[in-house]
Structure formats: structure tokens, C-alpha cells
PDB file of N, CA and C in Angstrom:
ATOM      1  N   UNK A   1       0.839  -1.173   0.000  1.00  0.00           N
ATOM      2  CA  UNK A   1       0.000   0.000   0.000  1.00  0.00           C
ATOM      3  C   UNK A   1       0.885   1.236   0.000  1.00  0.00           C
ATOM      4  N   UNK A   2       0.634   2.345  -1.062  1.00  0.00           N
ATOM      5  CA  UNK A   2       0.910   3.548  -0.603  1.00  0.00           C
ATOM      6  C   UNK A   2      -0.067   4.766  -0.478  1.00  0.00           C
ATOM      7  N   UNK A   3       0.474   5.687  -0.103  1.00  0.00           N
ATOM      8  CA  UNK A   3      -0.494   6.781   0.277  1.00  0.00           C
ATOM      9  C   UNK A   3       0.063   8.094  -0.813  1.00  0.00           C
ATOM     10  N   UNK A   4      -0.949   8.311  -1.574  1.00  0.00           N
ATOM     11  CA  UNK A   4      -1.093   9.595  -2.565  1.00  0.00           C
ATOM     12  C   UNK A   4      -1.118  10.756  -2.170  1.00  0.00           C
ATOM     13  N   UNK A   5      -0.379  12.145  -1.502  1.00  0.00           N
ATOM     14  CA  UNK A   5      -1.410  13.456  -1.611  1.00  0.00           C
ATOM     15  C   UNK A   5      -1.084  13.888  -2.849  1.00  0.00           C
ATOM     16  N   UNK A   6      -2.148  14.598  -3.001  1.00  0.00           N
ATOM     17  CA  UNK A   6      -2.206  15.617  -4.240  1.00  0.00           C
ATOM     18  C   UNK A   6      -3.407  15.084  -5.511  1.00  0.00           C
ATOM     19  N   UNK A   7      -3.290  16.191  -6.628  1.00  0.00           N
ATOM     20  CA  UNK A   7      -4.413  16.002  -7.388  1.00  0.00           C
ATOM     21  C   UNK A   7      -4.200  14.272  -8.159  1.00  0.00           C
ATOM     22  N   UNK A   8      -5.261  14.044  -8.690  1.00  0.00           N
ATOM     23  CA  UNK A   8      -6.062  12.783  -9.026  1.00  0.00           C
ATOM     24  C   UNK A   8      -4.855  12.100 -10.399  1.00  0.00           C
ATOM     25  N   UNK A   9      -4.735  13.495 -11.147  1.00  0.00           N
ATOM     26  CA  UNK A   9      -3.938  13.179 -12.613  1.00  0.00           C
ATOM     27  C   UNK A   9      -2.285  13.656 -12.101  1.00  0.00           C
ATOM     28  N   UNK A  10      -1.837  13.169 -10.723  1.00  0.00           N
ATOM     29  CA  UNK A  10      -0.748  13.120 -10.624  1.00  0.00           C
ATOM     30  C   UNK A  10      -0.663  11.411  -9.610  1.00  0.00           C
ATOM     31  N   UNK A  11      -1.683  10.699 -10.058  1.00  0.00           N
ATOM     32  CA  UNK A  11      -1.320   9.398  -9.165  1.00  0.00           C
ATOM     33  C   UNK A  11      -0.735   8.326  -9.855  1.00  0.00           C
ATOM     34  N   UNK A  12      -0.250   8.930 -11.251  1.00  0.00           N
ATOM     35  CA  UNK A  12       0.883   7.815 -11.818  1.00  0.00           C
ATOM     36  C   UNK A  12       2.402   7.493 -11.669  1.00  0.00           C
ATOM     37  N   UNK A  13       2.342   8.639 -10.855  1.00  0.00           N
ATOM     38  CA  UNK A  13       3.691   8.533 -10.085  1.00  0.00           C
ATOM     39  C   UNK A  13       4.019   7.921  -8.814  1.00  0.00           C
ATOM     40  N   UNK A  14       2.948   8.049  -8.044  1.00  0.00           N
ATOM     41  CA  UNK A  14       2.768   6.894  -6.519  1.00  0.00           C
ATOM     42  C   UNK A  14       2.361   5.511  -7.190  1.00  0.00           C
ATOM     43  N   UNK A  15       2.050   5.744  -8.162  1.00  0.00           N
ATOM     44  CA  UNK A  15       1.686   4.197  -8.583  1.00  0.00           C
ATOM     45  C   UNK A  15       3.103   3.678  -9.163  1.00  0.00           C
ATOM     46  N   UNK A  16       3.764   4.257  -9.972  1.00  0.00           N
ATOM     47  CA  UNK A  16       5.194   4.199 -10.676  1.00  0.00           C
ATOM     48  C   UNK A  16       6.309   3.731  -9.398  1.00  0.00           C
ATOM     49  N   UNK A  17       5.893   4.104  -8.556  1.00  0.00           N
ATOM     50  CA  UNK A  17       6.979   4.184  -7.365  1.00  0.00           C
ATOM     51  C   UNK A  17       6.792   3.009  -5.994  1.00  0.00           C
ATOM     52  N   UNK A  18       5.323   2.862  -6.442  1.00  0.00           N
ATOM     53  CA  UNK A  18       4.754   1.685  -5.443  1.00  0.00           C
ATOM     54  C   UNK A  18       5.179   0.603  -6.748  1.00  0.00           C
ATOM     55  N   UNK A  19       4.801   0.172  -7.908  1.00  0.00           N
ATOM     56  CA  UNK A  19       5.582  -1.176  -8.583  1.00  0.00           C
ATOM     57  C   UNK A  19       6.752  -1.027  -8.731  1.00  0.00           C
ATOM     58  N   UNK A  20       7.427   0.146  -8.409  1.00  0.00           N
ATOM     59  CA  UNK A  20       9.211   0.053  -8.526  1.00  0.00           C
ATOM     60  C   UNK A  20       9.565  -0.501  -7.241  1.00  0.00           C
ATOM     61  N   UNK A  21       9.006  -0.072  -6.360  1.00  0.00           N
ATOM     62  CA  UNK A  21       9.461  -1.140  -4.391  1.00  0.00           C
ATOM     63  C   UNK A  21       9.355  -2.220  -5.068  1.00  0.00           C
ATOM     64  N   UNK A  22       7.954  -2.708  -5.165  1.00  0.00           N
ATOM     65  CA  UNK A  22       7.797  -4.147  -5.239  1.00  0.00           C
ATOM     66  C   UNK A  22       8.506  -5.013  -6.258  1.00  0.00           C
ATOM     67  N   UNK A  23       9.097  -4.100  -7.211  1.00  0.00           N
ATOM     68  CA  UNK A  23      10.184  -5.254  -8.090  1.00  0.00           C
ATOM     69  C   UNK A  23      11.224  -5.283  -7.619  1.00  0.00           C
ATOM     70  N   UNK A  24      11.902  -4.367  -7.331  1.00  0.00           N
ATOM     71  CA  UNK A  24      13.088  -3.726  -6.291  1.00  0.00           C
ATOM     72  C   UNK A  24      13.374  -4.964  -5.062  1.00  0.00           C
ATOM     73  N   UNK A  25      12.384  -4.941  -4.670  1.00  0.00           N
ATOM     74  CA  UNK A  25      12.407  -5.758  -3.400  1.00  0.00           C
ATOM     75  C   UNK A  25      11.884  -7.410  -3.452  1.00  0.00           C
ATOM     76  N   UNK A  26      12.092  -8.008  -4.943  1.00  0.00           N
ATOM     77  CA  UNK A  26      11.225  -9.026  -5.170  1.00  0.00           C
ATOM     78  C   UNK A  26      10.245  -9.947  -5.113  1.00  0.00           C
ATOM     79  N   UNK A  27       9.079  -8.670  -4.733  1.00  0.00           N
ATOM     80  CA  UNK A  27       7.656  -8.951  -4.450  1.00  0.00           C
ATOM     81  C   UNK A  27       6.528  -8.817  -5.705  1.00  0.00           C
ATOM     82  N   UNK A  28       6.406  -9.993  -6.467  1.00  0.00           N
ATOM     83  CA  UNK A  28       5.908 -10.242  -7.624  1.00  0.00           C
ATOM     84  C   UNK A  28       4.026  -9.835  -7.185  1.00  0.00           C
ATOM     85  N   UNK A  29       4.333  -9.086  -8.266  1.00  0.00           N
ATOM     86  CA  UNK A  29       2.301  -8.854  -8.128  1.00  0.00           C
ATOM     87  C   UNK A  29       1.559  -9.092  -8.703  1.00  0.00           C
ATOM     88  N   UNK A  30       0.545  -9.767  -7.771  1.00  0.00           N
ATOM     89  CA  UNK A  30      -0.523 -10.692  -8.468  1.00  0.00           C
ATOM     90  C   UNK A  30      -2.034  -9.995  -8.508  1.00  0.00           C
ATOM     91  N   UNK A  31      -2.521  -9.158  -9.363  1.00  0.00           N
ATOM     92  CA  UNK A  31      -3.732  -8.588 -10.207  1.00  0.00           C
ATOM     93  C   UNK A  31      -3.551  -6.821 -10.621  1.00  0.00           C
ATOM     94  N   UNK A  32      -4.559  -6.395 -10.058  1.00  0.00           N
ATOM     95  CA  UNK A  32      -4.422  -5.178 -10.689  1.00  0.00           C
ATOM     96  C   UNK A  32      -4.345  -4.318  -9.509  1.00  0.00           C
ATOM     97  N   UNK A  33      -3.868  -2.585  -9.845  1.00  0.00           N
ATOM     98  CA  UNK A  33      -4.437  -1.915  -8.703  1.00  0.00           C
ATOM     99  C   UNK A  33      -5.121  -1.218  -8.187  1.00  0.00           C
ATOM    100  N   UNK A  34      -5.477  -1.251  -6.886  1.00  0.00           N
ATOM    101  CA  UNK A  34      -6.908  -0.261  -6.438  1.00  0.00           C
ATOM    102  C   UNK A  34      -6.238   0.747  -5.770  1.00  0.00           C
ATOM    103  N   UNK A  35      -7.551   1.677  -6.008  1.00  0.00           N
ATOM    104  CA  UNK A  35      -7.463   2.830  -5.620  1.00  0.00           C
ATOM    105  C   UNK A  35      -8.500   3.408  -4.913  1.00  0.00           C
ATOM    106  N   UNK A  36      -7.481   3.283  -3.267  1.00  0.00           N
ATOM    107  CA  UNK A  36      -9.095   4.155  -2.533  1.00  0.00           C
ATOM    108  C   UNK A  36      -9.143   5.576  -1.934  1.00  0.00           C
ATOM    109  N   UNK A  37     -10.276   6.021  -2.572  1.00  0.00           N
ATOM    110  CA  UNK A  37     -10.125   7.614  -2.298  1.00  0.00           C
ATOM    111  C   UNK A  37     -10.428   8.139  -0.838  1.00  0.00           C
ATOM    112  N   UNK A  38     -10.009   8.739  -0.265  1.00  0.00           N
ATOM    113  CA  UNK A  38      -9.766   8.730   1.345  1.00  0.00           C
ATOM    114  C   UNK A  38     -10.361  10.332   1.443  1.00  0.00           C
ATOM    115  N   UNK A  39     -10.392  11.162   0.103  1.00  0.00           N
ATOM    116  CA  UNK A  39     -11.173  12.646   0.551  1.00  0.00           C
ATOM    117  C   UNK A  39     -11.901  12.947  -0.822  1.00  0.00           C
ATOM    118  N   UNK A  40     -13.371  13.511  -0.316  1.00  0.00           N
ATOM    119  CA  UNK A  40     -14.239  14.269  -1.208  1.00  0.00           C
ATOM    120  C   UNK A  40     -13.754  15.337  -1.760  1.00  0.00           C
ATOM    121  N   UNK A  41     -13.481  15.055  -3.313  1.00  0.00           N
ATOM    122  CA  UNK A  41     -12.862  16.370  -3.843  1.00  0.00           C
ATOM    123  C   UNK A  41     -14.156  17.530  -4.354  1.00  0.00           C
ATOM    124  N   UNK A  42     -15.125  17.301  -3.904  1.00  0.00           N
ATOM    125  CA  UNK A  42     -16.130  18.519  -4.009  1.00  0.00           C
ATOM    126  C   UNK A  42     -15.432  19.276  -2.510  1.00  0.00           C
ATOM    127  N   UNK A  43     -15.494  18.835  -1.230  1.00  0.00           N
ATOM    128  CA  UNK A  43     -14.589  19.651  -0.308  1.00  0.00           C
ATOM    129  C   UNK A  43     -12.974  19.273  -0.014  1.00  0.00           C
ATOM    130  N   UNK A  44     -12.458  19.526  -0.917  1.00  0.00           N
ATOM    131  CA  UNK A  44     -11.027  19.096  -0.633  1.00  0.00           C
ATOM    132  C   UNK A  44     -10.207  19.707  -1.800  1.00  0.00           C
ATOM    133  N   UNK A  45      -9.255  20.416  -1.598  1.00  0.00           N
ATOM    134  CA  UNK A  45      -8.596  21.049  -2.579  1.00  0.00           C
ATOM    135  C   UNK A  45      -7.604  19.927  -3.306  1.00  0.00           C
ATOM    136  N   UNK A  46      -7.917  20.407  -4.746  1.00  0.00           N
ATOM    137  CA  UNK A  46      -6.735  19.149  -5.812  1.00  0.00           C
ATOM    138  C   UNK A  46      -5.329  18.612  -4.552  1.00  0.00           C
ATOM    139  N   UNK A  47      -4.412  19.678  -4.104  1.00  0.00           N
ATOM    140  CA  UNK A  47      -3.414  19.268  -3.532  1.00  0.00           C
ATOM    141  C   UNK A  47      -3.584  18.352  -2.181  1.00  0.00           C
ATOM    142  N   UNK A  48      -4.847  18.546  -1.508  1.00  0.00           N
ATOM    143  CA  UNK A  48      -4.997  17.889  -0.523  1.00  0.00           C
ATOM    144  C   UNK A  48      -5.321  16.595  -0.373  1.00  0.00           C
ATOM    145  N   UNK A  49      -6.074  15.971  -1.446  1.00  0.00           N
ATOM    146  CA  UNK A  49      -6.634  15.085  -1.847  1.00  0.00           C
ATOM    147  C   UNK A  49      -5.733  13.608  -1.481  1.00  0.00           C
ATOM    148  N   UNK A  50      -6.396  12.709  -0.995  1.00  0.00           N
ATOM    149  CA  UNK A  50      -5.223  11.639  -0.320  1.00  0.00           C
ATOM    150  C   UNK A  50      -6.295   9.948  -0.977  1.00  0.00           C
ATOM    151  N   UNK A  51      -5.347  10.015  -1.649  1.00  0.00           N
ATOM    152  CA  UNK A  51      -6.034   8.458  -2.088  1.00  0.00           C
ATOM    153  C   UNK A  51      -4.894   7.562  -2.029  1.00  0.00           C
ATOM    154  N   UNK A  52      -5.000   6.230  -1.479  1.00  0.00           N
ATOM    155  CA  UNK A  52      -4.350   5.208  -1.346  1.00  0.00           C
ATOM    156  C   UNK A  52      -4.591   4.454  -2.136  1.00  0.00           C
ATOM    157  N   UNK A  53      -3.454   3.358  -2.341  1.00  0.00           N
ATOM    158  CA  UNK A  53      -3.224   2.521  -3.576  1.00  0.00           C
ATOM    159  C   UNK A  53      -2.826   1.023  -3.041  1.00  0.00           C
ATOM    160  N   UNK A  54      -3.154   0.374  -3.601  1.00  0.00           N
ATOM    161  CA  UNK A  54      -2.884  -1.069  -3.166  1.00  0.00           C
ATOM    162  C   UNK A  54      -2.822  -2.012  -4.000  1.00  0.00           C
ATOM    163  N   UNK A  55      -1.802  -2.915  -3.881  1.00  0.00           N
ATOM    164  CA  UNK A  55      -1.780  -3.982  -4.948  1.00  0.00           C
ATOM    165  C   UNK A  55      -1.331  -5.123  -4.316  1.00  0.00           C
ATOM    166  N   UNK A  56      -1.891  -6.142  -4.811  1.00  0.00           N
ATOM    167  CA  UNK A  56      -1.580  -7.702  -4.205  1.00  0.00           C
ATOM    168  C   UNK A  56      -0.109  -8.359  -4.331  1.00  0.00           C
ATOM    169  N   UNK A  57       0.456  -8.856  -3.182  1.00  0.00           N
ATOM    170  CA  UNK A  57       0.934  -9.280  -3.607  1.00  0.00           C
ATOM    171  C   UNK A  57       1.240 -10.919  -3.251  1.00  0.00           C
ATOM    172  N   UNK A  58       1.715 -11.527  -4.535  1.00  0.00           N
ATOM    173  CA  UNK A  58       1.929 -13.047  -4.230  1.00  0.00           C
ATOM    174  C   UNK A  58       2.547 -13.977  -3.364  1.00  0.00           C
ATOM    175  N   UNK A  59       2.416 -14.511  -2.848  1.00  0.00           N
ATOM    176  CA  UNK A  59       3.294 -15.687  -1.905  1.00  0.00           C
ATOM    177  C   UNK A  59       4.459 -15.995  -3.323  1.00  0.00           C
ATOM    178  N   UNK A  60       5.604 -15.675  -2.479  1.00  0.00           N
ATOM    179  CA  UNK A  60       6.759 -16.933  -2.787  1.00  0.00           C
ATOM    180  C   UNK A  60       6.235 -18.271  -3.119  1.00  0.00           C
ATOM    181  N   UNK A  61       6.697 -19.260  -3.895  1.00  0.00           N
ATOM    182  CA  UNK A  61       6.075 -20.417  -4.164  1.00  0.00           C
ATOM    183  C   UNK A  61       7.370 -21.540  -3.224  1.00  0.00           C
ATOM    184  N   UNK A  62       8.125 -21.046  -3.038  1.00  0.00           N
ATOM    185  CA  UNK A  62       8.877 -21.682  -1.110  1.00  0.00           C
ATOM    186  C   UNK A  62       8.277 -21.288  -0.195  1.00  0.00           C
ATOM    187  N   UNK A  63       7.478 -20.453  -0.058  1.00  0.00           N
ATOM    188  CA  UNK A  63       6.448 -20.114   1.446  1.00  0.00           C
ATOM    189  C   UNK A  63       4.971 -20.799   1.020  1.00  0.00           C
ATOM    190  N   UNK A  64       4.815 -21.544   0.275  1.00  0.00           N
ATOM    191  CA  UNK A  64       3.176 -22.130   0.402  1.00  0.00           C
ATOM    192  C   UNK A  64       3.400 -23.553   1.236  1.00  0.00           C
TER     193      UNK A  64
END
């Protein structure tokens, strides 16, 4: 999981940086990723805006 602030069309970079750990650190990922929005941007300014990101990841196939 990581945590986003800022506007909506800048979350390809927390996303860019959350699958760079996980290859980095050889944690293979298994589906797609979500995205949960944590503030109402009708009250919340573009920069404030905090959405979290999450992506699965797989068991080692020596840890099953």
C-alpha cells in the first residue's frame, strides 16, 4: 500500500513508485491496482486530496 497526496492526474507517479518497491524488493504482483479515495474532492482542494493505492501481492512459491 501507498499513500497519494495531491491532485487525481498526478497518481501515476505513486503508482510508478509503489511497482518500482515491489520489483526492487522481489515482491511479484498478483492482479491489478486499487485505488481508494480517502477525501471528497467537491470539499477538498486538488493538492490535498489523499487516495491510497494497493496492490496484491503473491506468496513466494517456497512459502506455500
Amino acid at each position: 500500500m501507498a499513500s497519494h497526496l495531491g491532485p487525481y492526474d498526478q497518481l501515476s507517479l505513486t503508482t510508478h513508485a509503489l511497482l518500482a518497491w515491489t520489483g526492487e524488493h522481489g515482491h511479484p504482483v498478483g492482479g491489478g491496482l486499487r485505488e481508494v479515495y480517502r477525501s471528497d474532492p467537491q470539499h477538498t482542494a486538488p493538492e490535498q486530496l489523499v487516495t491510497q493505492l494497493l496492490v496484491k501481492i503473491e506468496e513466494e512459491e517456497e512459502h506455500r
